[in-house]
N, C-alpha and C. Protein backbone atom coordinates (compact mmCIF):
# COMPACT_ATOMS: atom_id res chain seq x y z
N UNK A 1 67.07 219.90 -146.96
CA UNK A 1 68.19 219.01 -146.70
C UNK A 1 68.90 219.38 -145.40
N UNK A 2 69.06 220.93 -144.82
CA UNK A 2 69.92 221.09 -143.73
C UNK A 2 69.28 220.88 -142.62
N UNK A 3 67.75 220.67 -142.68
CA UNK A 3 66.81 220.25 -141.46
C UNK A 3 67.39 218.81 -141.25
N UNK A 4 67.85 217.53 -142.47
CA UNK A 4 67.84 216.43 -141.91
C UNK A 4 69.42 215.56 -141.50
N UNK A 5 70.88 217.21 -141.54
CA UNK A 5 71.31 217.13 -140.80
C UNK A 5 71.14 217.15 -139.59
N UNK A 6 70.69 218.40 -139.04
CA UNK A 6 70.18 218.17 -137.31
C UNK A 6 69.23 217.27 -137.29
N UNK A 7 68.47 216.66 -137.89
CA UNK A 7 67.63 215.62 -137.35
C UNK A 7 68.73 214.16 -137.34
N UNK A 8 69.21 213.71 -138.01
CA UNK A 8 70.09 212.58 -138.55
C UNK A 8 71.34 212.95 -137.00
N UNK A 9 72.07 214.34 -136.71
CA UNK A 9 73.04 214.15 -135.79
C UNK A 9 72.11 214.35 -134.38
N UNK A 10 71.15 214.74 -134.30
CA UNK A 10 70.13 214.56 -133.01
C UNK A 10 69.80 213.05 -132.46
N UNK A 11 69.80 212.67 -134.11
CA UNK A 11 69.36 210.88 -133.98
C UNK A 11 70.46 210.28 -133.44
N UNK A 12 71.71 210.24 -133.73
CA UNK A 12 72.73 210.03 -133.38
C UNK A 12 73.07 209.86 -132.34
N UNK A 13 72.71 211.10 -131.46
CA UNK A 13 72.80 211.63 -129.84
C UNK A 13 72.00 210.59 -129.41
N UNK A 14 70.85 211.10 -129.68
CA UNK A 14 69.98 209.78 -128.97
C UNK A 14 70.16 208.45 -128.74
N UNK A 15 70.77 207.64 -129.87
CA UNK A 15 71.16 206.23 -129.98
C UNK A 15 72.67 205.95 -129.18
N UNK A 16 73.42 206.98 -129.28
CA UNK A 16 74.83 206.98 -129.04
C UNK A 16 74.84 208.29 -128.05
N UNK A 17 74.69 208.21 -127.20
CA UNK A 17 74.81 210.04 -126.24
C UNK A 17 76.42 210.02 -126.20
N UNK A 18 77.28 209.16 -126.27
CA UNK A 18 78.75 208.89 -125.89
C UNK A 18 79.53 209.00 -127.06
N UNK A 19 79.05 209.51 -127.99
CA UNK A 19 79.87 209.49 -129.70
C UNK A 19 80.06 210.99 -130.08
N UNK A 20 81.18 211.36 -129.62
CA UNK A 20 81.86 212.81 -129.66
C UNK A 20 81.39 213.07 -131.34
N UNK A 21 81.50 212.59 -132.52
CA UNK A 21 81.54 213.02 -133.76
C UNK A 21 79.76 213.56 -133.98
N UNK A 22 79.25 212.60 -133.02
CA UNK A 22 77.59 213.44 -133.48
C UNK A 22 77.40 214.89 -133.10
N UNK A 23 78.05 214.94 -131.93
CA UNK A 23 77.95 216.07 -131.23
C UNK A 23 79.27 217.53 -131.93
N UNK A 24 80.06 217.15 -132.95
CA UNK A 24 80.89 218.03 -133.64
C UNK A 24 80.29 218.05 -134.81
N UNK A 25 79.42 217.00 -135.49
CA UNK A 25 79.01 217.77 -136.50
C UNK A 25 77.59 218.47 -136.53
N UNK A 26 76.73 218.63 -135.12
CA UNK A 26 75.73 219.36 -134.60
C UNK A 26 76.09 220.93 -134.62
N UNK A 27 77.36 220.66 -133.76
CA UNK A 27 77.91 222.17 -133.72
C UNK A 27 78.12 222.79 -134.52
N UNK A 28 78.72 222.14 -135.74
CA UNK A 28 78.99 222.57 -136.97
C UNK A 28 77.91 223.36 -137.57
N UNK A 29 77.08 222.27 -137.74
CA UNK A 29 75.39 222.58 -137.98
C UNK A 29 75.26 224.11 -137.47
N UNK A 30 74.89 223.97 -136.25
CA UNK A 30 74.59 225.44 -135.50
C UNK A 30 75.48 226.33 -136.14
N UNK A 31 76.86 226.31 -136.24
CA UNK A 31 77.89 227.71 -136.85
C UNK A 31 76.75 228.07 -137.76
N UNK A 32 77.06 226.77 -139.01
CA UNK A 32 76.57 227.46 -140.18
C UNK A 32 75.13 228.30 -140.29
N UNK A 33 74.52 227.99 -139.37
CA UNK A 33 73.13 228.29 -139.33
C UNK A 33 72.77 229.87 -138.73
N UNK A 34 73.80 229.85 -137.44
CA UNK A 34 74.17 231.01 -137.15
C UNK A 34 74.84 232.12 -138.47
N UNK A 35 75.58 231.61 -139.07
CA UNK A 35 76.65 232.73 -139.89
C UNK A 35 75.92 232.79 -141.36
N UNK A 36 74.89 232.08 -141.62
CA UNK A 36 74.31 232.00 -142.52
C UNK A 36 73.75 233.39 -143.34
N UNK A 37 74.09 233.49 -144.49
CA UNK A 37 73.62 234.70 -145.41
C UNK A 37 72.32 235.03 -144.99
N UNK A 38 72.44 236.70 -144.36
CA UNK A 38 71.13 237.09 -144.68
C UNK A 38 69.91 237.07 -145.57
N UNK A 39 70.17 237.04 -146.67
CA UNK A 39 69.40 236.91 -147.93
C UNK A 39 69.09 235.32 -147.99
N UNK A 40 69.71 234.61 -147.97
CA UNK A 40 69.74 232.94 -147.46
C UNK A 40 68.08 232.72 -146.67
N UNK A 41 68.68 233.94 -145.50
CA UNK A 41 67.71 233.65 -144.18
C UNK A 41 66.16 233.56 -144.89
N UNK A 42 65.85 235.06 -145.31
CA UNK A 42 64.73 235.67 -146.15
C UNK A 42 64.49 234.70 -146.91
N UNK A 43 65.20 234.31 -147.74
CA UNK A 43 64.98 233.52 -148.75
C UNK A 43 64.00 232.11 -148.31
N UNK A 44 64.69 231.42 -147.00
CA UNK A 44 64.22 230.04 -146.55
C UNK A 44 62.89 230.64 -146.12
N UNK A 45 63.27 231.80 -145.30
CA UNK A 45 61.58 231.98 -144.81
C UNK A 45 60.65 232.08 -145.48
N UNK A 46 60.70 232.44 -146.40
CA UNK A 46 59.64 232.65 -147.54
C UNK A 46 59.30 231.38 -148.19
N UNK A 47 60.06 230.78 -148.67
CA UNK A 47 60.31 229.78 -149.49
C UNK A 47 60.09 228.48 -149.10
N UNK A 48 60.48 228.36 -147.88
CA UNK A 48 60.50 226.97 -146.81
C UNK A 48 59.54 227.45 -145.46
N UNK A 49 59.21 228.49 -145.36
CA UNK A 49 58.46 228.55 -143.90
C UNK A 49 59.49 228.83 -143.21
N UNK A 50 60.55 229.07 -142.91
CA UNK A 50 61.48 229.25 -141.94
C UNK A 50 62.68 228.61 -141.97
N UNK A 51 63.63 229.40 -141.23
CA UNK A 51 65.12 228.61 -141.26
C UNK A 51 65.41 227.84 -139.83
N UNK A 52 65.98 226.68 -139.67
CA UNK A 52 66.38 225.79 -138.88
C UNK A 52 66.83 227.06 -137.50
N UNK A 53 66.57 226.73 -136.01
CA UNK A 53 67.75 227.23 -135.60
C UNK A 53 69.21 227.16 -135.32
N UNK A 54 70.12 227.87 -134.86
CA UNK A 54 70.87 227.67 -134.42
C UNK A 54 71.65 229.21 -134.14
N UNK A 55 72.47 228.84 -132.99
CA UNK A 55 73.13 230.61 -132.95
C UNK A 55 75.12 229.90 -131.98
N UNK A 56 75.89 230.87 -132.59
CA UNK A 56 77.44 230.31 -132.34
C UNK A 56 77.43 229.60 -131.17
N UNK A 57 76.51 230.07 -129.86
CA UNK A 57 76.91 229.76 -128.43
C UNK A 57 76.48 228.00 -128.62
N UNK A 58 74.79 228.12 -129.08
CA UNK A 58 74.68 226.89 -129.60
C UNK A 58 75.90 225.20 -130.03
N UNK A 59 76.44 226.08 -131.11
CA UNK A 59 77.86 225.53 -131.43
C UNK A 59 79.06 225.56 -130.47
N UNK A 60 79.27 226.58 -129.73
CA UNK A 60 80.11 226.73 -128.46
C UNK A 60 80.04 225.24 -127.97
N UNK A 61 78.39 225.58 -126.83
CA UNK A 61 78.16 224.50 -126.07
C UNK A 61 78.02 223.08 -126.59
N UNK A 62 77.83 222.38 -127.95
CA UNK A 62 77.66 221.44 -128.48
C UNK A 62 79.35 220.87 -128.88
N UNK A 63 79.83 221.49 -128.98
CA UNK A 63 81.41 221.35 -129.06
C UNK A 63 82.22 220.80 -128.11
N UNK A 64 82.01 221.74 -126.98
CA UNK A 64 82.24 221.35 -126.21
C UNK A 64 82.00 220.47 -124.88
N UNK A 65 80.97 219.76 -125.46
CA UNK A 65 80.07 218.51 -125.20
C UNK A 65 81.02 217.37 -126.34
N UNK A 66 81.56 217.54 -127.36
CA UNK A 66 82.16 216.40 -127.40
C UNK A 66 83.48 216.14 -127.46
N UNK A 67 84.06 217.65 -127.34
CA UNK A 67 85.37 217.67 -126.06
C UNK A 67 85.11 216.72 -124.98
N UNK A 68 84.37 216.96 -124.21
CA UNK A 68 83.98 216.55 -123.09
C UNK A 68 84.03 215.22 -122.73
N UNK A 69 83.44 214.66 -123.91
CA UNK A 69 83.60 212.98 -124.02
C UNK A 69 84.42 212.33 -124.91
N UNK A 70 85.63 213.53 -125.96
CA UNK A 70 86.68 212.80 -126.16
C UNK A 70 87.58 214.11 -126.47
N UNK A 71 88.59 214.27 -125.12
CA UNK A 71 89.36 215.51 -125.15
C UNK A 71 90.16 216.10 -126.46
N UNK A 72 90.47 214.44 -126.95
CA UNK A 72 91.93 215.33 -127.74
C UNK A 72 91.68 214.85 -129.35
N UNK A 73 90.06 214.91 -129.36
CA UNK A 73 89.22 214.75 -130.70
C UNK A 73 89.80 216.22 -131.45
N UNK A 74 90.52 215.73 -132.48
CA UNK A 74 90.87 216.75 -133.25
C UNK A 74 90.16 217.62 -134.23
N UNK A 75 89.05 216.77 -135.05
CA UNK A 75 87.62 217.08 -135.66
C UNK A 75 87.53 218.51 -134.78
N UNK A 76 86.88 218.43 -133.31
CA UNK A 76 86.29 218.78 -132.29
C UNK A 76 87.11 220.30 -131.92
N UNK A 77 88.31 219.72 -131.96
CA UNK A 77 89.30 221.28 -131.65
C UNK A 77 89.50 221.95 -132.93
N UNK A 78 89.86 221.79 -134.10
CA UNK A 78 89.34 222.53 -134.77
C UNK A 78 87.86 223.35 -135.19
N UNK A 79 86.92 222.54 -134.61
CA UNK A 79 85.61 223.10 -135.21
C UNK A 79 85.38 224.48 -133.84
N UNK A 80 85.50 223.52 -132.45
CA UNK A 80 85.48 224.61 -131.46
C UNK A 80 86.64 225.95 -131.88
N UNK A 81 87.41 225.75 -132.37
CA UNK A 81 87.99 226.47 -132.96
C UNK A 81 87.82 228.25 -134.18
N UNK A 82 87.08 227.30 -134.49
CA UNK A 82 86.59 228.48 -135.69
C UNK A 82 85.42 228.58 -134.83
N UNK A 83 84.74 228.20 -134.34
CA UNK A 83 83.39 229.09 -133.44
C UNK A 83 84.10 230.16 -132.66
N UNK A 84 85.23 229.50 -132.14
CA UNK A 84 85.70 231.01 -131.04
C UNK A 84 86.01 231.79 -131.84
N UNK A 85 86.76 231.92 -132.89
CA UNK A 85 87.14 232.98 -133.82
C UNK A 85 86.27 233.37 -133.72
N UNK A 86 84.80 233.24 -134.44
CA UNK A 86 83.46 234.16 -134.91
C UNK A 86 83.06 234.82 -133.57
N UNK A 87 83.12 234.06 -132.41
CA UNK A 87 83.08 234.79 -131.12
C UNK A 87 83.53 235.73 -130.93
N UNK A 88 85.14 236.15 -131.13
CA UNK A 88 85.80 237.29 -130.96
C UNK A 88 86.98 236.15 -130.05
N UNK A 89 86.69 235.09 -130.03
CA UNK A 89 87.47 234.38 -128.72
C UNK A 89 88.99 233.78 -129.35
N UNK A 90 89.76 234.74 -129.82
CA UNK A 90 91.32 234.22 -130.39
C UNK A 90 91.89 233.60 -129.19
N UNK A 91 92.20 233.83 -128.27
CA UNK A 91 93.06 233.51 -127.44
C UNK A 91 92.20 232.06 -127.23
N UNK A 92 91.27 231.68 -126.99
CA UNK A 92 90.59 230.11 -126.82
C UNK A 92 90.97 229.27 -127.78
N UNK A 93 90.84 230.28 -129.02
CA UNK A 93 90.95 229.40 -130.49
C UNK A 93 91.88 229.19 -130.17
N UNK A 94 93.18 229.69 -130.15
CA UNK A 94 94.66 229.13 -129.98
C UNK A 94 94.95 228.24 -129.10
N UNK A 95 94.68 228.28 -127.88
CA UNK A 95 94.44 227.24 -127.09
C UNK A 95 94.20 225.95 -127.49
N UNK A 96 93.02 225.42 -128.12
CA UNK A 96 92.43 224.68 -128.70
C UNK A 96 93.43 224.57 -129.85
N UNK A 97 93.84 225.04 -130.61
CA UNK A 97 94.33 224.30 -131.93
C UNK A 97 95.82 224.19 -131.35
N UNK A 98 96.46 224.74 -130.12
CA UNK A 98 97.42 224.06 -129.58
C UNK A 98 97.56 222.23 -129.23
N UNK A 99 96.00 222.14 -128.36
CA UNK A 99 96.03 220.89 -127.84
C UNK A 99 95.75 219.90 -129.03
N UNK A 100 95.58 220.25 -130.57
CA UNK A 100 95.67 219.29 -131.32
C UNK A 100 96.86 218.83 -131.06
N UNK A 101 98.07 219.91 -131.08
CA UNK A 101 98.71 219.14 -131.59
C UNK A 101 99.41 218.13 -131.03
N UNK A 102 99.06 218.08 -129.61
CA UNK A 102 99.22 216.81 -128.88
C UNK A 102 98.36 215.45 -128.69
N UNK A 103 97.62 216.00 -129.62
CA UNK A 103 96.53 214.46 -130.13
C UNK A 103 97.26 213.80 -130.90
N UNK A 104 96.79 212.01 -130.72
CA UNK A 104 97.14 211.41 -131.85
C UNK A 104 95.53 211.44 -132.94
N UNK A 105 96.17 210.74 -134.39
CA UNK A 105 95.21 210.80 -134.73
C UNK A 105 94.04 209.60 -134.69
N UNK A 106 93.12 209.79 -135.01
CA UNK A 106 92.39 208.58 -134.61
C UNK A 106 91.51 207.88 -135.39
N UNK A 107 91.33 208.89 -136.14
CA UNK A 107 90.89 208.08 -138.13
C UNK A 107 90.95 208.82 -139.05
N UNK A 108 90.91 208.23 -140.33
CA UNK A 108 91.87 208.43 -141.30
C UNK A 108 92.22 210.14 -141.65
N UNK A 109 91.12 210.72 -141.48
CA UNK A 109 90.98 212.25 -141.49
C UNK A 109 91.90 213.08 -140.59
N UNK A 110 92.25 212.56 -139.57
CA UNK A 110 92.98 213.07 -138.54
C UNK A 110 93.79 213.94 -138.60
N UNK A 111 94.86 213.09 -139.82
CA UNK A 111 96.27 213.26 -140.09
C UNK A 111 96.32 214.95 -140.90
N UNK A 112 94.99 214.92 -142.13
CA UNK A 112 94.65 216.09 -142.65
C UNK A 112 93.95 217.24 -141.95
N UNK A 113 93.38 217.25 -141.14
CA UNK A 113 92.68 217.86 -139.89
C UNK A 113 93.69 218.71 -138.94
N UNK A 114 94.45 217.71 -138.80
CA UNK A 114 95.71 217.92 -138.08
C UNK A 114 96.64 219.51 -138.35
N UNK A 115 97.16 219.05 -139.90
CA UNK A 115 97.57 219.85 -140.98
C UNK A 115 96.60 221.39 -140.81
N UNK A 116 95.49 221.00 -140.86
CA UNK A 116 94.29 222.37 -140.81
C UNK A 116 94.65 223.03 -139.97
N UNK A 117 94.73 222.47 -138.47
CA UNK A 117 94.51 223.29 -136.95
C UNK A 117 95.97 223.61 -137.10
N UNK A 118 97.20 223.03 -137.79
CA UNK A 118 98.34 223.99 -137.88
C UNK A 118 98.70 225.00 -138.80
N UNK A 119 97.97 224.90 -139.66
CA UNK A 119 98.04 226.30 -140.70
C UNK A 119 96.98 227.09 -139.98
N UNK A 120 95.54 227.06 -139.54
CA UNK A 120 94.97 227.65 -138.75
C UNK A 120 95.41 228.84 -137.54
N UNK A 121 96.25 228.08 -136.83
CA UNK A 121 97.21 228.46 -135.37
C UNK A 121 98.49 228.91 -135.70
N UNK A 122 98.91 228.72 -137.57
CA UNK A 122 99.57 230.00 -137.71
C UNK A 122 99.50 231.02 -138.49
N UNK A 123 98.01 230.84 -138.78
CA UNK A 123 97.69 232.29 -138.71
C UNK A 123 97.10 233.30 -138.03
N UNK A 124 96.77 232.50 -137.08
CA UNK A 124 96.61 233.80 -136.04
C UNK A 124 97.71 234.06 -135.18
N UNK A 125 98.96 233.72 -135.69
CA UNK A 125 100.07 233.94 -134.77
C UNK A 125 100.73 235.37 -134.90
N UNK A 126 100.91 236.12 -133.98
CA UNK A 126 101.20 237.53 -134.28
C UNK A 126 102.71 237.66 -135.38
């Protein structure tokens, strides 16, 4: 099943290269794939022939590819968000869950998303 996320948000890209949400839930994809349980890993390999790739930078750069084509995508700053955390990158993360909060929202999820990147940004507040 997690192969025909990246295939389904790849498809996406392809049909739509200009649709910031394919490209945030790719990245997503990659985190998880990256942070994924060791035993998980073993497990697929054996079991499935192998695990999907993906590694954080992966997610970095895919993130920020749909920053890119919609800045103040809130989805997008939260997810780039928790990748920089796993990075070691706090000071980016904060950054980023700052400029939510000068987004409006832009569908229906937004408003709750929103809520996230501010309990998020205060907890990493010293």
């Amino acid at each position: 099943m997690v192969r025909m996320v990246e295939h389904n948000a790849k498809k996406a890209i392809e049909l739509a290269p200009d649709f910031a949400p394919a490209y945030v839930v790719l990245g997503i994809y990659y985190r998880e794939i990256a942070i994924a349980n060791p035993i998980l890993k073993i497990l697929a390999r054996l079991l499935l022939g192998g695990i999907p790739d993906g590694t954080l930078k992966d997610s970095e750069h895919t993130l920020q590819k749909a920053l890119e084509l919609s800045p103040n995508n809130i989805f997008a700053l939260l997810e780039i968000s928790r990748t920089d955390l796993l990075m070691g990158k706090k000071y980016e993360a904060i950054e980023h869950l700052k400029r939510s909060r000068n987004s409006e929202p832009a569908w229906y999820q937004d408003k709750k998303l929103k809520r996230e990147c501010e309990r998020l940004l205060q907890s990493l507040a010293p």
